[in-house]
N, C-alpha and C. Protein backbone atom coordinates (compact mmCIF):
# COMPACT_ATOMS: atom_id res chain seq x y z
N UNK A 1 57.18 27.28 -13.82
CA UNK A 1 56.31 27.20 -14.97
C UNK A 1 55.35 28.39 -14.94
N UNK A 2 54.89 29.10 -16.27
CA UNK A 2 54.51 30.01 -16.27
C UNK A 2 53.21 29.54 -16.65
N UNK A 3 52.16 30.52 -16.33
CA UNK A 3 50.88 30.48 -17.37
C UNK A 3 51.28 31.43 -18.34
N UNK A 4 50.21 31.37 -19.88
CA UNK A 4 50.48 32.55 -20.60
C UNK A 4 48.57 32.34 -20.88
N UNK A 5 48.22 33.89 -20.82
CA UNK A 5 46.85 33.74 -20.45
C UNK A 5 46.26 33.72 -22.72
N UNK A 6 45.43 33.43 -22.88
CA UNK A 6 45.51 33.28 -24.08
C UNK A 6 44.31 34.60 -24.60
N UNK A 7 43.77 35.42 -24.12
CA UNK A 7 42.56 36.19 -24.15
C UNK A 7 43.04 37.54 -23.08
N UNK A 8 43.24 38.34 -23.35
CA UNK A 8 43.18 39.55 -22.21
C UNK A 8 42.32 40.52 -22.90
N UNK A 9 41.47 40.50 -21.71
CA UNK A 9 40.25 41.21 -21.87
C UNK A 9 40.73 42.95 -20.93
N UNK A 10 40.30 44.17 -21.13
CA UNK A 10 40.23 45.36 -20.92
C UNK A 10 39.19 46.33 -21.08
N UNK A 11 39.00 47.43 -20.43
CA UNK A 11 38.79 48.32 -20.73
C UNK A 11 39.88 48.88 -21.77
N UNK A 12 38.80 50.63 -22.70
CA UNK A 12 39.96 51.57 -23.45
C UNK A 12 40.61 52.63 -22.85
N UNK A 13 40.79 52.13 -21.39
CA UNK A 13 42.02 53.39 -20.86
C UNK A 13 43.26 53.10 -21.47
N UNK A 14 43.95 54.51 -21.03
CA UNK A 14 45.02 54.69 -21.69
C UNK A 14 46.44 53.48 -21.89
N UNK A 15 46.79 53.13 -20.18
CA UNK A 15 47.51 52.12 -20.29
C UNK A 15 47.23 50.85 -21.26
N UNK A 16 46.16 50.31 -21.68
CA UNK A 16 45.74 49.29 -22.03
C UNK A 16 45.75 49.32 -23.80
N UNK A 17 46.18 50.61 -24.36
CA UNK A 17 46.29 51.20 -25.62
C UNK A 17 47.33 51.50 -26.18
N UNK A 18 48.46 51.38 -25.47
CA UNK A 18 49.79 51.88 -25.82
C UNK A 18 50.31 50.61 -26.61
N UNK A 19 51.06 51.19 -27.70
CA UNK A 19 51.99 50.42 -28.31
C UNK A 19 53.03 49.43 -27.70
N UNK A 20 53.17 49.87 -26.83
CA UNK A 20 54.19 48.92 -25.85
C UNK A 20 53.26 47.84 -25.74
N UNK A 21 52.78 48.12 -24.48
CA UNK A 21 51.62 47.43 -24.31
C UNK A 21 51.37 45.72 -24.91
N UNK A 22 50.19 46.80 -26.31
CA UNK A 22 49.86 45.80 -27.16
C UNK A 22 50.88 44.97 -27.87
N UNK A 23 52.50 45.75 -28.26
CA UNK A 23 52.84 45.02 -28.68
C UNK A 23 53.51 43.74 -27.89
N UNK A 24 53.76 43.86 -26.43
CA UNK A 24 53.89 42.71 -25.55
C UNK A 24 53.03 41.94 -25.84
N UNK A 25 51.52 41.93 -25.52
CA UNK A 25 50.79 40.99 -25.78
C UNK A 25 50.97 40.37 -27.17
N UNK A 26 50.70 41.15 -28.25
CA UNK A 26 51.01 40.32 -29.67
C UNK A 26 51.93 39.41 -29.75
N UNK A 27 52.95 39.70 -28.95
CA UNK A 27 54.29 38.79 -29.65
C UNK A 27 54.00 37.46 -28.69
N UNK A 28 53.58 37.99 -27.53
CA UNK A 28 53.36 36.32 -26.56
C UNK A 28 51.91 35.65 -27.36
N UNK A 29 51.37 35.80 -28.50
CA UNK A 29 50.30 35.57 -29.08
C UNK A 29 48.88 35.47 -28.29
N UNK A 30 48.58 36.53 -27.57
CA UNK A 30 47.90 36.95 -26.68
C UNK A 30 46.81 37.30 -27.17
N UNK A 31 45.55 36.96 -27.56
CA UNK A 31 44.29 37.84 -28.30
C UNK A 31 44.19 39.11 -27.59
N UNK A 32 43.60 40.29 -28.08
CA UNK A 32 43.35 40.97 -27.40
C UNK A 32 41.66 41.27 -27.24
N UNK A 33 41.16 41.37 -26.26
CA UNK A 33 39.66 41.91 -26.36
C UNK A 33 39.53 43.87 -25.22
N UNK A 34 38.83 44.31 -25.96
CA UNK A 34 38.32 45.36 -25.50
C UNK A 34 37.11 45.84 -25.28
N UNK A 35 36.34 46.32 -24.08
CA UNK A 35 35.02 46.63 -23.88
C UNK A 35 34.60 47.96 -24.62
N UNK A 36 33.78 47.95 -25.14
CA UNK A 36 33.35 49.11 -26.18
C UNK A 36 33.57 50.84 -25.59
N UNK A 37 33.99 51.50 -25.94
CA UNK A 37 34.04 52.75 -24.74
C UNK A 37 32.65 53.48 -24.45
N UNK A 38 32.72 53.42 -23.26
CA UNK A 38 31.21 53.73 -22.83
C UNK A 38 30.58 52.39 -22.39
N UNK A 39 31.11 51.41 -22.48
CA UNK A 39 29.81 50.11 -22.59
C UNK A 39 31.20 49.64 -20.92
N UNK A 40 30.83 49.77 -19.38
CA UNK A 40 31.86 48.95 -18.66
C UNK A 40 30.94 47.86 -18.02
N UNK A 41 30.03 47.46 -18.37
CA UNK A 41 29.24 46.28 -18.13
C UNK A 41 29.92 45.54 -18.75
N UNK A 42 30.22 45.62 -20.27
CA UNK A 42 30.31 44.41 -20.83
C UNK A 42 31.22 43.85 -20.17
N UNK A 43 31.97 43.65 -19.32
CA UNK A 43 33.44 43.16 -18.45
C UNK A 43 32.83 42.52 -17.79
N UNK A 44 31.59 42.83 -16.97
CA UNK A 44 30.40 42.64 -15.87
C UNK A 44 30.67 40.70 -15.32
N UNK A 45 30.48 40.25 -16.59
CA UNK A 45 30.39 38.41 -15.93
C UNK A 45 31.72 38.14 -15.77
N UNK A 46 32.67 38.50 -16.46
CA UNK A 46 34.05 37.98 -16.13
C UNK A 46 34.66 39.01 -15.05
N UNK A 47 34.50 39.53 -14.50
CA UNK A 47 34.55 40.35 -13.03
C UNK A 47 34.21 39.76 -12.37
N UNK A 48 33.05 39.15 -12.10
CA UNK A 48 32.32 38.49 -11.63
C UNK A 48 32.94 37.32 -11.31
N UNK A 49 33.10 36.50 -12.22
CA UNK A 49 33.34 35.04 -12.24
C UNK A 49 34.97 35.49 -11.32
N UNK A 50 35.50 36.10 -11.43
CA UNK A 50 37.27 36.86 -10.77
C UNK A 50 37.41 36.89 -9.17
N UNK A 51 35.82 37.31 -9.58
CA UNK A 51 35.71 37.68 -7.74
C UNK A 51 35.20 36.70 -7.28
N UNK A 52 34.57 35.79 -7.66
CA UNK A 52 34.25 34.86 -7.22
C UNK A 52 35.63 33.79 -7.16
N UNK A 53 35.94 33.46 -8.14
CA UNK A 53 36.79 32.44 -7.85
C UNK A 53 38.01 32.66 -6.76
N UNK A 54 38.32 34.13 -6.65
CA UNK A 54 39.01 34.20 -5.48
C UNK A 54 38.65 34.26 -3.83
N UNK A 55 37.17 34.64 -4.02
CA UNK A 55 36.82 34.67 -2.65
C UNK A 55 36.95 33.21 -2.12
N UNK A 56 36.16 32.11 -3.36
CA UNK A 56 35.51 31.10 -2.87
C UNK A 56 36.55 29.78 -2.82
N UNK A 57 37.67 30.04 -3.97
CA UNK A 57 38.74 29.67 -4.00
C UNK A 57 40.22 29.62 -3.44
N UNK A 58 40.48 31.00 -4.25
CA UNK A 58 42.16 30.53 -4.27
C UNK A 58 42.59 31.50 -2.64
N UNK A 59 41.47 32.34 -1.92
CA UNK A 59 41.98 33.13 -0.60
C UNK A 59 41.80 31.44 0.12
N UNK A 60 41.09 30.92 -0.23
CA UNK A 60 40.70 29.87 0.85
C UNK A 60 41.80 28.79 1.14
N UNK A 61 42.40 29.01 0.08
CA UNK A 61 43.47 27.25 0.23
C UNK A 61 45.33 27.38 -0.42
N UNK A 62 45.69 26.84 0.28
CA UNK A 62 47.42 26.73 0.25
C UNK A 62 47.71 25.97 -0.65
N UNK A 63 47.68 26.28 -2.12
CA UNK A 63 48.52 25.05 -2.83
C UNK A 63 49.98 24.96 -2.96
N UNK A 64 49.67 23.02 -3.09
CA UNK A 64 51.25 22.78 -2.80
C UNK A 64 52.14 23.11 -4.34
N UNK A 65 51.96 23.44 -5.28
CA UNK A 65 52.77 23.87 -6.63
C UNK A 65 51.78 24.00 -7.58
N UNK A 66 52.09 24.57 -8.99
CA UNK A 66 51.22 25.14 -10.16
C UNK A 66 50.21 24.41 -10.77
N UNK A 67 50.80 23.03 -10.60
CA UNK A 67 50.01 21.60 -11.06
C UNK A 67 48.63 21.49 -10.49
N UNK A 68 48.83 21.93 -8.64
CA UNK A 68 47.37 21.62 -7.63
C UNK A 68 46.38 22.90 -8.39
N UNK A 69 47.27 24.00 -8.24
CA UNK A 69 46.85 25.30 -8.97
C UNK A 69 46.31 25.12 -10.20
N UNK A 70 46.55 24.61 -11.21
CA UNK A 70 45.63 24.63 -12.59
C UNK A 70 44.33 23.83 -12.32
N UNK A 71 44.90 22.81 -11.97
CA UNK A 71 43.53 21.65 -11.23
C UNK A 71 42.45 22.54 -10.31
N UNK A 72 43.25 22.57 -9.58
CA UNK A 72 41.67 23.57 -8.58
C UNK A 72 41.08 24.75 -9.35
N UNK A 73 41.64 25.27 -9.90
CA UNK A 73 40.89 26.57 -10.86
C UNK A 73 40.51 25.89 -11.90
N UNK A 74 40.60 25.31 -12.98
CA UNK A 74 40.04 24.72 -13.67
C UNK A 74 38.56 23.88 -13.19
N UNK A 75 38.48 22.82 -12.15
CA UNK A 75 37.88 22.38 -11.78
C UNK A 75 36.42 23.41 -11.12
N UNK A 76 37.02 24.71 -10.50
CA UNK A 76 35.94 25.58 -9.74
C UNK A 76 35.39 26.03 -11.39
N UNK A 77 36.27 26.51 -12.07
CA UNK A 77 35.44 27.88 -13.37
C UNK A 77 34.73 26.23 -13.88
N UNK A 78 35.12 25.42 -14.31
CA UNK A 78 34.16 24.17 -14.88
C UNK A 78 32.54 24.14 -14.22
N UNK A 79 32.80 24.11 -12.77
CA UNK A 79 31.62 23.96 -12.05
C UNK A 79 30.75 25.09 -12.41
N UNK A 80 31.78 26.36 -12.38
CA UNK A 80 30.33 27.56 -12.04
C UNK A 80 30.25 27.51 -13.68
N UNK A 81 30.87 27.16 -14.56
CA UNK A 81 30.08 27.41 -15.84
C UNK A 81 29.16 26.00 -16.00
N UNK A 82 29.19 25.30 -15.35
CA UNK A 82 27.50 23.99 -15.55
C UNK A 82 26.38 24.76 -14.64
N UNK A 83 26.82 25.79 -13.55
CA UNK A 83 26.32 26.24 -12.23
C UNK A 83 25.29 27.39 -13.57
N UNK A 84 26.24 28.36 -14.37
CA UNK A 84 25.45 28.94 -15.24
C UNK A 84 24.71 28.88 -15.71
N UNK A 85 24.95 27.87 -16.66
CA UNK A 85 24.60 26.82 -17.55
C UNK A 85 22.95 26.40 -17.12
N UNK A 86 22.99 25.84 -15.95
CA UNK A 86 21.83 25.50 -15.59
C UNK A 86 20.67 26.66 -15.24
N UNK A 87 21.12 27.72 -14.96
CA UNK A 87 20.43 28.76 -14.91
C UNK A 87 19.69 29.43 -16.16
N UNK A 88 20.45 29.17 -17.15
CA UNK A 88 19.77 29.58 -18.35
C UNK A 88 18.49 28.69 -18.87
């Protein structure tokens, strides 16, 4: 079973601009998002949240198939976005 991610976020380098490319994503109905050129902060919290969930997560633990896998990632990004949440 596959994931199909529904949002791919980028920088405007070159690979990320090509017709190929984009048109892969389009046809798997893939949104596309792009960080403004010049602006590589804006990526900044979802980098973030990436590196986190792998340090604190998925390096840490052996799942047994895709099923334990959606559950445990779902369940961690849930937490740190109430974890946010409360910060604001």
């Amino acid at each position: 079973m596959w994931i199909i991610a529904e949002i791919h976020h980028s920088d405007q380098r070159g690979q990320y601009l090509s017709s190929a490319y984009i048109s892969t994503l389009t046809r798997h109905g893939i949104e596309i998002s792009l960080a403004q050129r010049g602006r590589p902060w804006e990526n900044g919290y979802a980098e973030r949240l990436i590196r986190t969930l792998k340090e604190e997560e998925v390096h840490l633990n052996d799942y047994e198939d895709i099923i334990e896998v959606r559950a445990r990632i779902e369940h961690f990004i849930t937490q740190e976005l109430k974890k946010r949440d409360q910060q604001l």
